[in-house]
N, C-alpha and C. Protein backbone atom coordinates (compact mmCIF):
# COMPACT_ATOMS: atom_id res chain seq x y z
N UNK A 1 0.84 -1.18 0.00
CA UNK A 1 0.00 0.00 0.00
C UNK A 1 0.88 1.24 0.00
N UNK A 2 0.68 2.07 -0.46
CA UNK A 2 1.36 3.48 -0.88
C UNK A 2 1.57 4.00 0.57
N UNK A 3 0.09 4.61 1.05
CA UNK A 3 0.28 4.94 2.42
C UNK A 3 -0.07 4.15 3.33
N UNK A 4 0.74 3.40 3.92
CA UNK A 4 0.07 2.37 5.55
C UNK A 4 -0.51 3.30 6.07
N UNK A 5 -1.13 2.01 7.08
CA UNK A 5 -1.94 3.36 8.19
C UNK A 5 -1.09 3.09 9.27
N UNK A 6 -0.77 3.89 9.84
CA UNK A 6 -0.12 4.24 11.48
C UNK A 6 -0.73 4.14 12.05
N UNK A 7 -0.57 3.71 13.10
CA UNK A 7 -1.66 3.41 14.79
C UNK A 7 -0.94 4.59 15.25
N UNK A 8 -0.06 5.25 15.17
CA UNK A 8 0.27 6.61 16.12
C UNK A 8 -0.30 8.16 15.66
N UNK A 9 -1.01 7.37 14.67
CA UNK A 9 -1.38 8.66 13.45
C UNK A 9 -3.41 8.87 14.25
N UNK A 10 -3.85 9.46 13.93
CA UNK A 10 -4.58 10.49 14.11
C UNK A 10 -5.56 10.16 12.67
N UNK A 11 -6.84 9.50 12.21
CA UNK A 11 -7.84 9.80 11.63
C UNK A 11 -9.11 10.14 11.30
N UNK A 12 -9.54 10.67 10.32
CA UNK A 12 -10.71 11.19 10.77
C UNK A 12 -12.09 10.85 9.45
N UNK A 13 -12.90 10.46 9.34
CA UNK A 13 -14.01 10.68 7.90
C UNK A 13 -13.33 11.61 7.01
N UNK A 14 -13.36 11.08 5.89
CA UNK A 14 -13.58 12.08 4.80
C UNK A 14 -14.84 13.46 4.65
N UNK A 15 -14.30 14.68 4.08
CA UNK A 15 -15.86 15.15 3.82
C UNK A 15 -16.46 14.71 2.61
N UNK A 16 -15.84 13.77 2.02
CA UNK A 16 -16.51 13.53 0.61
C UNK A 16 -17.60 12.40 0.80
N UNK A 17 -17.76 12.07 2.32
CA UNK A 17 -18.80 10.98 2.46
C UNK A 17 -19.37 11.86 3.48
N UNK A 18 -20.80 10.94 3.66
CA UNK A 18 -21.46 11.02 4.48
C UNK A 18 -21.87 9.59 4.93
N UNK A 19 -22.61 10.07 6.54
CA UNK A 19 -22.08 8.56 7.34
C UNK A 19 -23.58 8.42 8.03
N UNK A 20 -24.25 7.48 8.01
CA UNK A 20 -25.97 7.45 8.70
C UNK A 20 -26.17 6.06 9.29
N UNK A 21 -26.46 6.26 10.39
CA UNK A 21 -26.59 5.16 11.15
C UNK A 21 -27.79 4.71 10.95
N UNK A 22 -28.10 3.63 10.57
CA UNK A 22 -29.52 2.83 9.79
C UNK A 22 -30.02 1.59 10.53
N UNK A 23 -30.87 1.48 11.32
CA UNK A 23 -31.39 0.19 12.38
C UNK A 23 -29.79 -0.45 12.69
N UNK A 24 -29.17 0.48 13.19
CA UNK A 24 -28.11 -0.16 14.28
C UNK A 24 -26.54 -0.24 13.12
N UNK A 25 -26.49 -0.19 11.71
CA UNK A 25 -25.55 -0.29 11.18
C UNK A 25 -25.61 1.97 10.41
N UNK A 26 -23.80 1.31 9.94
CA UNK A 26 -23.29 2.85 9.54
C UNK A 26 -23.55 2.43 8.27
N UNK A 27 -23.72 3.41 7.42
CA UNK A 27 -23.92 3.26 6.18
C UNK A 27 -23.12 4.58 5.50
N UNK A 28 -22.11 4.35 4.89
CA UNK A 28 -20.90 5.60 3.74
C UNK A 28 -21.43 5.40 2.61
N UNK A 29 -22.26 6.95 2.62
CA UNK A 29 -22.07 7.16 1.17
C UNK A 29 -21.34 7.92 0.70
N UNK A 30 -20.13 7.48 -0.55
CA UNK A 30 -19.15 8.72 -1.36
C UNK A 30 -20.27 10.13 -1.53
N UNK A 31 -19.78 11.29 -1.61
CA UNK A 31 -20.45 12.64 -2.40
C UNK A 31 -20.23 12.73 -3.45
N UNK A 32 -18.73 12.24 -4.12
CA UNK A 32 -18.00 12.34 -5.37
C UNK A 32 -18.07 11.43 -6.22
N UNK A 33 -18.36 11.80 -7.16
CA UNK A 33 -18.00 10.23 -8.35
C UNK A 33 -16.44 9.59 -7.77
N UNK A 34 -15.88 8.15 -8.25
CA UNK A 34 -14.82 7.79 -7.97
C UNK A 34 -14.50 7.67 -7.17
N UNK A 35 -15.08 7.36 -5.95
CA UNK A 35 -15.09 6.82 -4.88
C UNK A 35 -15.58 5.45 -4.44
N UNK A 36 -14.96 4.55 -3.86
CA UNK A 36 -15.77 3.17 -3.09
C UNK A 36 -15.39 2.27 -5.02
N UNK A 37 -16.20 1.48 -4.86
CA UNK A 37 -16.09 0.94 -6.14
C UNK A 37 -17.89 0.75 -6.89
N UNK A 38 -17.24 0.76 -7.90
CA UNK A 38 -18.43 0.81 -9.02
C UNK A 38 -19.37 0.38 -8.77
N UNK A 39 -19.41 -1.32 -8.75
CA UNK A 39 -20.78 -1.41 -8.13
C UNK A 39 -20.97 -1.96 -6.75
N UNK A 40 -20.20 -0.74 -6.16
CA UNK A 40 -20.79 -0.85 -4.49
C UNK A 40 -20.19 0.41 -4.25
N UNK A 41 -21.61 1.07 -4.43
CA UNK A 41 -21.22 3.11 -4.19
C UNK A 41 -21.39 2.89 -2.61
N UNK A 42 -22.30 2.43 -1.89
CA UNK A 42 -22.75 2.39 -0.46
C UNK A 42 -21.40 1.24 0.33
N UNK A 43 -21.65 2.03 1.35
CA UNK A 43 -20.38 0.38 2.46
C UNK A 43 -21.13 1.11 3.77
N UNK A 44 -21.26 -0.23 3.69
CA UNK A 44 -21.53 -1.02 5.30
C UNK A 44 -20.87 -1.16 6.12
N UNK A 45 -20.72 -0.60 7.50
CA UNK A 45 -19.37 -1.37 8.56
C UNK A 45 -20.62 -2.21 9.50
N UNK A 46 -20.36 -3.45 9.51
CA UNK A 46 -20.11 -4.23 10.72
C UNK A 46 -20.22 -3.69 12.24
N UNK A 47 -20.46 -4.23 12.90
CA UNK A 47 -20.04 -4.00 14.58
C UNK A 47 -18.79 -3.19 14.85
N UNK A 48 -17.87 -3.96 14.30
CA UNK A 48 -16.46 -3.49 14.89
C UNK A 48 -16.02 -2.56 14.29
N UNK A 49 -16.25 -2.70 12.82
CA UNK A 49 -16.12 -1.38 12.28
C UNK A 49 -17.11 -0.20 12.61
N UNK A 50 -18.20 0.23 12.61
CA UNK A 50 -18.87 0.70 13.45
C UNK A 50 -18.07 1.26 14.95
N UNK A 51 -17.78 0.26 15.60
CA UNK A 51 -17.33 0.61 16.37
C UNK A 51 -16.47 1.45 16.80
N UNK A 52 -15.24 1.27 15.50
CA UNK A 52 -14.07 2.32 15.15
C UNK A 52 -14.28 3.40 14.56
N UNK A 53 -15.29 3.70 13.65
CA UNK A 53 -15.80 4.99 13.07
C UNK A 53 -16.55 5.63 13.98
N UNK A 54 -16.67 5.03 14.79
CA UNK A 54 -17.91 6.05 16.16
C UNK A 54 -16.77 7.12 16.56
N UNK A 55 -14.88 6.44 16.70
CA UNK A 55 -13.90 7.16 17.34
C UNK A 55 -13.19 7.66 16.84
N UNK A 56 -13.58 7.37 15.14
CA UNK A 56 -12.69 8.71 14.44
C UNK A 56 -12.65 9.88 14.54
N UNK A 57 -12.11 11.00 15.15
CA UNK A 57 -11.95 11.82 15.46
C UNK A 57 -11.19 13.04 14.62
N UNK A 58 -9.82 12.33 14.32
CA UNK A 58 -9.22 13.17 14.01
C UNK A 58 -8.25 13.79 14.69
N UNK A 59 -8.31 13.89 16.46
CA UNK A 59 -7.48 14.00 17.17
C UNK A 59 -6.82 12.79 17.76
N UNK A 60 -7.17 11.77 18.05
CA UNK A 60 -7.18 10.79 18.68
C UNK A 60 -6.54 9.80 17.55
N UNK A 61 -4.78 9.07 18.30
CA UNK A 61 -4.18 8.22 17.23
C UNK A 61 -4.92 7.27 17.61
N UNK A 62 -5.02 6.31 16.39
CA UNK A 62 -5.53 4.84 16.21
C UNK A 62 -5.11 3.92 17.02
N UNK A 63 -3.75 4.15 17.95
CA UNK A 63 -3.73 3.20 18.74
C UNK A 63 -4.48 3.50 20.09
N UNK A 64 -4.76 4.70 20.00
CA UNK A 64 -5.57 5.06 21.65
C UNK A 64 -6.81 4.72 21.41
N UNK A 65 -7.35 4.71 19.50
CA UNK A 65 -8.69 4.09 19.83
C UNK A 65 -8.88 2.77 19.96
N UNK A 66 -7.78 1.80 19.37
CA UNK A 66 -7.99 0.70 19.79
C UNK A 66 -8.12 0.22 21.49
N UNK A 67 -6.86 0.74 21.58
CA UNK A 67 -6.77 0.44 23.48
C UNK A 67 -8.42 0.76 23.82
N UNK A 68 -9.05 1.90 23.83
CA UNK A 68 -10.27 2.41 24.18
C UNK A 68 -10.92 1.12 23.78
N UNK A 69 -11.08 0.50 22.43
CA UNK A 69 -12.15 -0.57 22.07
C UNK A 69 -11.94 -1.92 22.72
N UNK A 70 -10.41 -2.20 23.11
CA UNK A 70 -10.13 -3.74 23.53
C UNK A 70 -10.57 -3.60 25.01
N UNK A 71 -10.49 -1.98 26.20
CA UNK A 71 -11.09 -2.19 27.12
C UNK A 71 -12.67 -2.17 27.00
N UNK A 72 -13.58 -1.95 26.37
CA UNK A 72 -14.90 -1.64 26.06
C UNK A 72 -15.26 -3.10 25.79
N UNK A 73 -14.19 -3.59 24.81
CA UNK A 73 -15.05 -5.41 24.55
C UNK A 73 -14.16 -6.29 25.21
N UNK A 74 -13.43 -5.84 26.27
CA UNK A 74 -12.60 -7.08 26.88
C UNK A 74 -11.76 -7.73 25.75
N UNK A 75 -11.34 -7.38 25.13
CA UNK A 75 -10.97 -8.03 23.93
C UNK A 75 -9.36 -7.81 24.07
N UNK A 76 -8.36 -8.46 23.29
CA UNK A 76 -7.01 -8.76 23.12
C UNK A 76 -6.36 -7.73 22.22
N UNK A 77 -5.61 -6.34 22.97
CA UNK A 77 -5.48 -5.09 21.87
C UNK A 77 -4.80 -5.65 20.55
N UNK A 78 -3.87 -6.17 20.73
CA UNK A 78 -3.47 -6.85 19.46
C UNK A 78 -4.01 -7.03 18.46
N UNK A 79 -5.84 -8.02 18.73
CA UNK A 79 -6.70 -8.42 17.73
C UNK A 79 -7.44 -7.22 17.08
N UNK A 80 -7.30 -6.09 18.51
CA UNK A 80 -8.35 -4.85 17.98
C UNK A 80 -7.17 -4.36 16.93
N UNK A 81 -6.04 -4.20 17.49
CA UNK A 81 -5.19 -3.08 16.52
C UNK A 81 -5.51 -3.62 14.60
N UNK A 82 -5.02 -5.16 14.86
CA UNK A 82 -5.07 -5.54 13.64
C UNK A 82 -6.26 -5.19 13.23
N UNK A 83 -7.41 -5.37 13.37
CA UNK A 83 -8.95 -5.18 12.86
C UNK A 83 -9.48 -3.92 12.75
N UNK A 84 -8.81 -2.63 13.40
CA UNK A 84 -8.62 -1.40 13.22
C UNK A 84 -7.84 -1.00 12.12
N UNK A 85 -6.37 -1.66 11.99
CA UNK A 85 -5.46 -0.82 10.67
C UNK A 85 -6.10 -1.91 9.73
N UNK A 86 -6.89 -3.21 9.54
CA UNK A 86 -7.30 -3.13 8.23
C UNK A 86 -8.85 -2.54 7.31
N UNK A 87 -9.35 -2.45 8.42
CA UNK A 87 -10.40 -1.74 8.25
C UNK A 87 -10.03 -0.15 7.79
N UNK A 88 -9.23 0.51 8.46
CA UNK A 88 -8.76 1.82 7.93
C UNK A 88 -8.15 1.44 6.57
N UNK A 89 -7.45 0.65 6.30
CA UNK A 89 -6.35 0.42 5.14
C UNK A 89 -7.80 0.22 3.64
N UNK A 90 -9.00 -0.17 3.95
CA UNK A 90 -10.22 -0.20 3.44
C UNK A 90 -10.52 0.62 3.20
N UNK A 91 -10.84 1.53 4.31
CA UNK A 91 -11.51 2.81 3.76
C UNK A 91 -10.31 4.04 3.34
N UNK A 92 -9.28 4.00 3.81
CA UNK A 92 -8.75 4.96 2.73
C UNK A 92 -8.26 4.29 1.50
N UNK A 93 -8.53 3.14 0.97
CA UNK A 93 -7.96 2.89 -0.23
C UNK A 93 -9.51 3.46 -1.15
N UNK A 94 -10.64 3.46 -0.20
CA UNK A 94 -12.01 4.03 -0.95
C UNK A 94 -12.05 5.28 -0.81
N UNK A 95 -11.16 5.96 0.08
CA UNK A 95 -11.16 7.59 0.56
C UNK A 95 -12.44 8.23 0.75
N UNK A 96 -12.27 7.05 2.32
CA UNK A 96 -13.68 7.85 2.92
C UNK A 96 -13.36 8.27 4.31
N UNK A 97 -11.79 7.50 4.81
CA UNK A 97 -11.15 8.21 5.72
C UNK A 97 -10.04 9.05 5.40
N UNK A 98 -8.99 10.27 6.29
CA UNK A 98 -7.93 10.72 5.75
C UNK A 98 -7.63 10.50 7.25
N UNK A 99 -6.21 10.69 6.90
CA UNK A 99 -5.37 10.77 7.77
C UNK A 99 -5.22 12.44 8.38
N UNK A 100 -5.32 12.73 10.03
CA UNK A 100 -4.74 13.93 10.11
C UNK A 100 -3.88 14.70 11.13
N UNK A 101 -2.75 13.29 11.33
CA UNK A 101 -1.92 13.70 11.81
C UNK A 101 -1.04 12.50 12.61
């Protein structure tokens, strides 16, 4: 990948999407043509993803949101980190997250 994602880095939504929480799931839609792929303009996150876009911020690096999610689900930070940088590595290859800082 061109740009990895950093867990010390800082991300946040794109403004070129918009983000709507729909009977319990997030739903991204691009604003821009060329975004997401052709035929799947809409993306869905999951629970966990969900979970991580609730803490995109923008101030807050990716590894503090994981730590935050592995104490919230009792879960093994390790498993969160990994399931956090590939889920990010997803959505900015669709550029619906940026990096900002």
């Amino acid at each position: 990948m061109k740009n990895p994602i950093d867990l010390d880095a800082a991300y946040a939504p794109s403004d070129d999407v918009v983000a709507r929480e729909i009977e319990g799931e997030i739903i991204i839609v691009p604003l821009t043509s060329g975004m997401g792929d052709m035929e799947d303009e809409l993306y869905t996150l999951n629970d966990t993803g969900r979970a991580v876009w609730m803490k995109l911020d923008g101030l807050k690096p990716l590894r503090a949101v994981a730590s935050e999610l592995a104490a919230e689900f009792d879960a093994p930070l390790d498993v969160i980190e990994q399931d956090a940088v590939g889920l990010l590595e997803e959505l900015a290859r669709r550029k619906m997250v940026v990096r900002k800082g």
